[in-house]
Protein backbone atom coordinates (compact mmCIF):
# COMPACT_ATOMS: atom_id res chain seq x y z
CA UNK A 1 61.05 59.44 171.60
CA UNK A 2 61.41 60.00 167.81
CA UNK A 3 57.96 59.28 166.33
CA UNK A 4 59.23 57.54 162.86
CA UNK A 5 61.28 55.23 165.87
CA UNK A 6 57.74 54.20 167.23
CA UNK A 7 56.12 51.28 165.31
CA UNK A 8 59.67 49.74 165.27
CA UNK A 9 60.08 50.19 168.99
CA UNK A 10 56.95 49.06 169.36
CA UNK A 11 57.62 45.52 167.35
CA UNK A 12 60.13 45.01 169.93
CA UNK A 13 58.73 45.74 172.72
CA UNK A 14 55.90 43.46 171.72
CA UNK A 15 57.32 40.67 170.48
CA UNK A 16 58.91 38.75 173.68
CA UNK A 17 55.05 39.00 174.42
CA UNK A 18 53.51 37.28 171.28
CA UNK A 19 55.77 33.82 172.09
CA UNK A 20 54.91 31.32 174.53
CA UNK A 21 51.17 30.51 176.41
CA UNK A 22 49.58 34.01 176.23
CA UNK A 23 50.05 33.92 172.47
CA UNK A 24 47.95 30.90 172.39
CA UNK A 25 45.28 31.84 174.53
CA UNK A 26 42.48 32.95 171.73
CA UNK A 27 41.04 36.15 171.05
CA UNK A 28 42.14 38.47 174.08
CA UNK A 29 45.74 37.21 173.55
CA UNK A 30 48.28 39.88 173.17
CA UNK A 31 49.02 38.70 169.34
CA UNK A 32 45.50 39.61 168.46
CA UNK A 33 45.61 43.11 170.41
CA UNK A 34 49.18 44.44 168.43
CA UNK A 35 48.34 41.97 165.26
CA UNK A 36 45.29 42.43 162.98
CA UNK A 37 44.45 39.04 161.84
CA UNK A 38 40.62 40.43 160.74
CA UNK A 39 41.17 39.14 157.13
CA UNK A 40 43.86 36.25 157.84
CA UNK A 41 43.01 32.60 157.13
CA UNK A 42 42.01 30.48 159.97
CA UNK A 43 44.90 28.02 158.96
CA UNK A 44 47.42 31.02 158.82
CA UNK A 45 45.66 32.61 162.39
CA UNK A 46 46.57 29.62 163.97
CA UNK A 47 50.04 29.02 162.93
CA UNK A 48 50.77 32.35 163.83
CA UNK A 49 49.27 31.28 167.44
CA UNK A 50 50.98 28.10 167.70
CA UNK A 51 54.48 28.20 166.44
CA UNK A 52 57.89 30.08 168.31
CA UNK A 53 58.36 33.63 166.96
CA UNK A 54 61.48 33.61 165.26
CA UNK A 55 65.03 33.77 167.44
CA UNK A 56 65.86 37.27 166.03
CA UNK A 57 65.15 41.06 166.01
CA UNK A 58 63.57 42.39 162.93
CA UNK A 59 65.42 43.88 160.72
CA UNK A 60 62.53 46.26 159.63
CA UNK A 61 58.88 47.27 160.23
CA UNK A 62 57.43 47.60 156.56
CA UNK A 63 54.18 50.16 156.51
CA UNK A 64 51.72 50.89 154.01
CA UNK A 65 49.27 53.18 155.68
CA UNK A 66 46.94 53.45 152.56
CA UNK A 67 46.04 49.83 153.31
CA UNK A 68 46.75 49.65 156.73
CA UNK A 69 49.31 47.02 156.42
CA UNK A 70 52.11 47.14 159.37
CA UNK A 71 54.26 44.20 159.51
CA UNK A 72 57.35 43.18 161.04
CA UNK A 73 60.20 42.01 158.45
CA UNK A 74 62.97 39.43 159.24
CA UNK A 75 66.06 38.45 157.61
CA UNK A 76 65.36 35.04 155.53
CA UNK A 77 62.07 33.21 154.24
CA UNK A 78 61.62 30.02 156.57
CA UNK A 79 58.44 29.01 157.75
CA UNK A 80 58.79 30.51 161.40
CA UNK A 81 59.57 33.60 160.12
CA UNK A 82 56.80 33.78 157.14
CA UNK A 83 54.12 32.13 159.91
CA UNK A 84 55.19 35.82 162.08
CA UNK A 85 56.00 38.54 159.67
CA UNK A 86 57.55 39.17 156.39
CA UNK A 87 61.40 37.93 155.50
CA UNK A 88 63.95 39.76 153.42
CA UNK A 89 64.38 37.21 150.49
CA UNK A 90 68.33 35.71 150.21
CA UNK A 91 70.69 37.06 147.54
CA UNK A 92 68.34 40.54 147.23
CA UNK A 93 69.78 43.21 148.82
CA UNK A 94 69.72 44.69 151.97
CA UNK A 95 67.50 47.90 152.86
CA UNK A 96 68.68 51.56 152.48
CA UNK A 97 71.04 50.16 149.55
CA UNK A 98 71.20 50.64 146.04
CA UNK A 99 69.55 47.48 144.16
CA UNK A 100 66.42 45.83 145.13
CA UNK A 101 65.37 44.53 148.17
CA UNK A 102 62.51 41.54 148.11
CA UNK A 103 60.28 41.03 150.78
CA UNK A 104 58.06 37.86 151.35
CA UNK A 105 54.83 37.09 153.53
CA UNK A 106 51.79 34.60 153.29
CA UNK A 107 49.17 35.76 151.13
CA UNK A 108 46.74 34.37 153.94
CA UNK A 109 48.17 36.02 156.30
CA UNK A 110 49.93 40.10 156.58
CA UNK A 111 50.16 40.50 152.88
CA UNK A 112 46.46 39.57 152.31
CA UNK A 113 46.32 44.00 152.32
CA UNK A 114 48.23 43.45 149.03
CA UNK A 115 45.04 43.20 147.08
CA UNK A 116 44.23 46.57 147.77
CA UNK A 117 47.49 48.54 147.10
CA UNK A 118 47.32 50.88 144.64
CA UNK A 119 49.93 52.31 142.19
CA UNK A 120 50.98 55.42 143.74
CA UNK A 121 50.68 54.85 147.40
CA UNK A 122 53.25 55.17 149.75
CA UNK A 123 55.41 52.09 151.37
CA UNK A 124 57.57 52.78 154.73
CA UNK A 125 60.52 51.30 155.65
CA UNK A 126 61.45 51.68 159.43
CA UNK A 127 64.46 51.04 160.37
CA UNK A 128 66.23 51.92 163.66
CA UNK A 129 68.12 55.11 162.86
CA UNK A 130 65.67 56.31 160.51
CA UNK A 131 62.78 55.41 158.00
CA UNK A 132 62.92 55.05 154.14
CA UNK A 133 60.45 56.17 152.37
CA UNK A 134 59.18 54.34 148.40
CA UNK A 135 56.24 54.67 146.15
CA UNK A 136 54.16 51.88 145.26
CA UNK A 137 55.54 51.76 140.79
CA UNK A 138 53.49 49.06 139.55
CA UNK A 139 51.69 45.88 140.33
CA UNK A 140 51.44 42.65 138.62
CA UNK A 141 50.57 38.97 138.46
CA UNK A 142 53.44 36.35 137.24
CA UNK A 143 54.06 33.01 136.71
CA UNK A 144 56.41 31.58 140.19
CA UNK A 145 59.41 30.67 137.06
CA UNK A 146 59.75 34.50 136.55
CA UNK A 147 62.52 35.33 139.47
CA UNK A 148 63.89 38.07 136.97
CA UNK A 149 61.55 40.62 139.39
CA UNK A 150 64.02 39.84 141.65
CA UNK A 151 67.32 40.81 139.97
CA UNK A 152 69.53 43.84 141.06
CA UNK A 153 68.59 47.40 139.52
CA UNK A 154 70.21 50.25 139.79
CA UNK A 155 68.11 52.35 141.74
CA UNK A 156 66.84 51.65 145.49
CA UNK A 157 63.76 49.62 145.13
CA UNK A 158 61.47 47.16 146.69
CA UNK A 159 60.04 44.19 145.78
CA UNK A 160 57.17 42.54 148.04
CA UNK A 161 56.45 38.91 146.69
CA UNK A 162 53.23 36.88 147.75
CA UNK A 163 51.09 33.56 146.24
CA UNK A 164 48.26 34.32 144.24
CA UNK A 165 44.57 34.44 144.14
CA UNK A 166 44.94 35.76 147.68
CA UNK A 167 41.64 34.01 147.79
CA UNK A 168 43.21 30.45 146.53
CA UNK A 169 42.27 26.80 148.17
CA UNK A 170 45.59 25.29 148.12
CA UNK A 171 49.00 25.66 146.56
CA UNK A 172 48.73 29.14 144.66
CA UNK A 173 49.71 28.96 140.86
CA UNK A 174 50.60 32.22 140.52
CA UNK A 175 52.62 35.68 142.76
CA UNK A 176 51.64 38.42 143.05
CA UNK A 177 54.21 41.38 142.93
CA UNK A 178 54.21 45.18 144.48
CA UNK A 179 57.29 47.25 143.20
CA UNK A 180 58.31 50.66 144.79
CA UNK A 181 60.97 52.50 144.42
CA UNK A 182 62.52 55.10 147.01
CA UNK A 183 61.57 58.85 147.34
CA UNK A 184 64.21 61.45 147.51
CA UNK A 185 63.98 62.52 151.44
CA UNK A 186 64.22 66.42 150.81
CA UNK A 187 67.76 66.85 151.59
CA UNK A 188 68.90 64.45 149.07
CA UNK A 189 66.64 66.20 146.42
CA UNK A 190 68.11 69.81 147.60
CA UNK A 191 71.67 67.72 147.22
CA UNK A 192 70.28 66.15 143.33
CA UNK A 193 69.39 70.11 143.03
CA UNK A 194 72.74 71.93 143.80
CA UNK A 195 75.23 69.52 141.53
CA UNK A 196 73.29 70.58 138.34
């Protein structure tokens, strides 16, 4: 099997597992062997445990080794889906596209890595036909009224969205926001190379 296939075959494999009674059954379930939950919330932990995994096949498996963070992405931003992954946010656009693609997920929960990532590291995008490959641009703290991070560019990009303190008791105030934008696979830079 191709090895950049593997974590996304291995999402699917896994998740008709993670639904139903042995997803509930504590600590040796089969959620907490694929899942690490080590720095989740206990209030995320257990809605992860306790509510349906979402009716559909994800779309993506989002990596960033430098802080171990592996999770599944879906298409939309409802609870189910947030509760079991990350979703691709509505009206942003799709992966492998020109434009920028925002991703969501529970500060609590998979994206509590976030506060680690560092400008420069390396984000994964696996897909089923192939992986896409960005680097981490910048990092910043805004205000939930500033949606312009979201807006269409004109380069492939990624936006990963999340509440902020990571830390916070409550309703966060503020987001916290990761932007990456794609590396050149070499073939496309050998292709950027030859029409000069």
């Amino acid at each position: 099997m191709n090895t950049r296939r593997c974590g996304f075959v291995i999402w699917l494999l896994a998740a008709p597992l993670l639904d139903g009674p042995s997803a509930t059954a504590g600590e040796d379930s089969v959620a907490d062997q694929v899942v690490d939950m080590s720095t989740w919330s206990p209030t995320r932990i257990a809605a992860y445990r306790n509510h349906a995994m979402p009716e559909q096949t994800p779309l993506a498996v989002l990596k960033i080794p430098s802080i171990d963070l592996v999770v599944p992405v879906f298409e939309g931003t409802s609870e189910s889906i947030l509760d079991h992954g990350a979703g691709r946010i509505e009206g942003t656009s799709h992966f492998g596209t020109l434009g920028n693609t925002g991703i969501a997920a529970h500060r609590d929960g998979f994206f509590r890595a976030l506060r680690h990532v560092k400008v420069g590291a390396v984000l994964q995008v696996e897909l089923p036909q192939t992986t896409l490959t960005y680097r981490v641009v910048s990092t910043r703290v805004i205000d939930p009224s500033q949606t312009s991070v979201l807006g269409p560019g004109d380069e492939p990009s990624i936006t990963l969205v999340t509440c902020y303190p990571f830390y916070f008791v409550g309703s966060a105030p503020q987001r916290f926001i990761v932007r990456a934008t794609r590396v050149a696979t070499d073939e496309e830079s050998r292709l950027a190379r030859a029409r000069r």
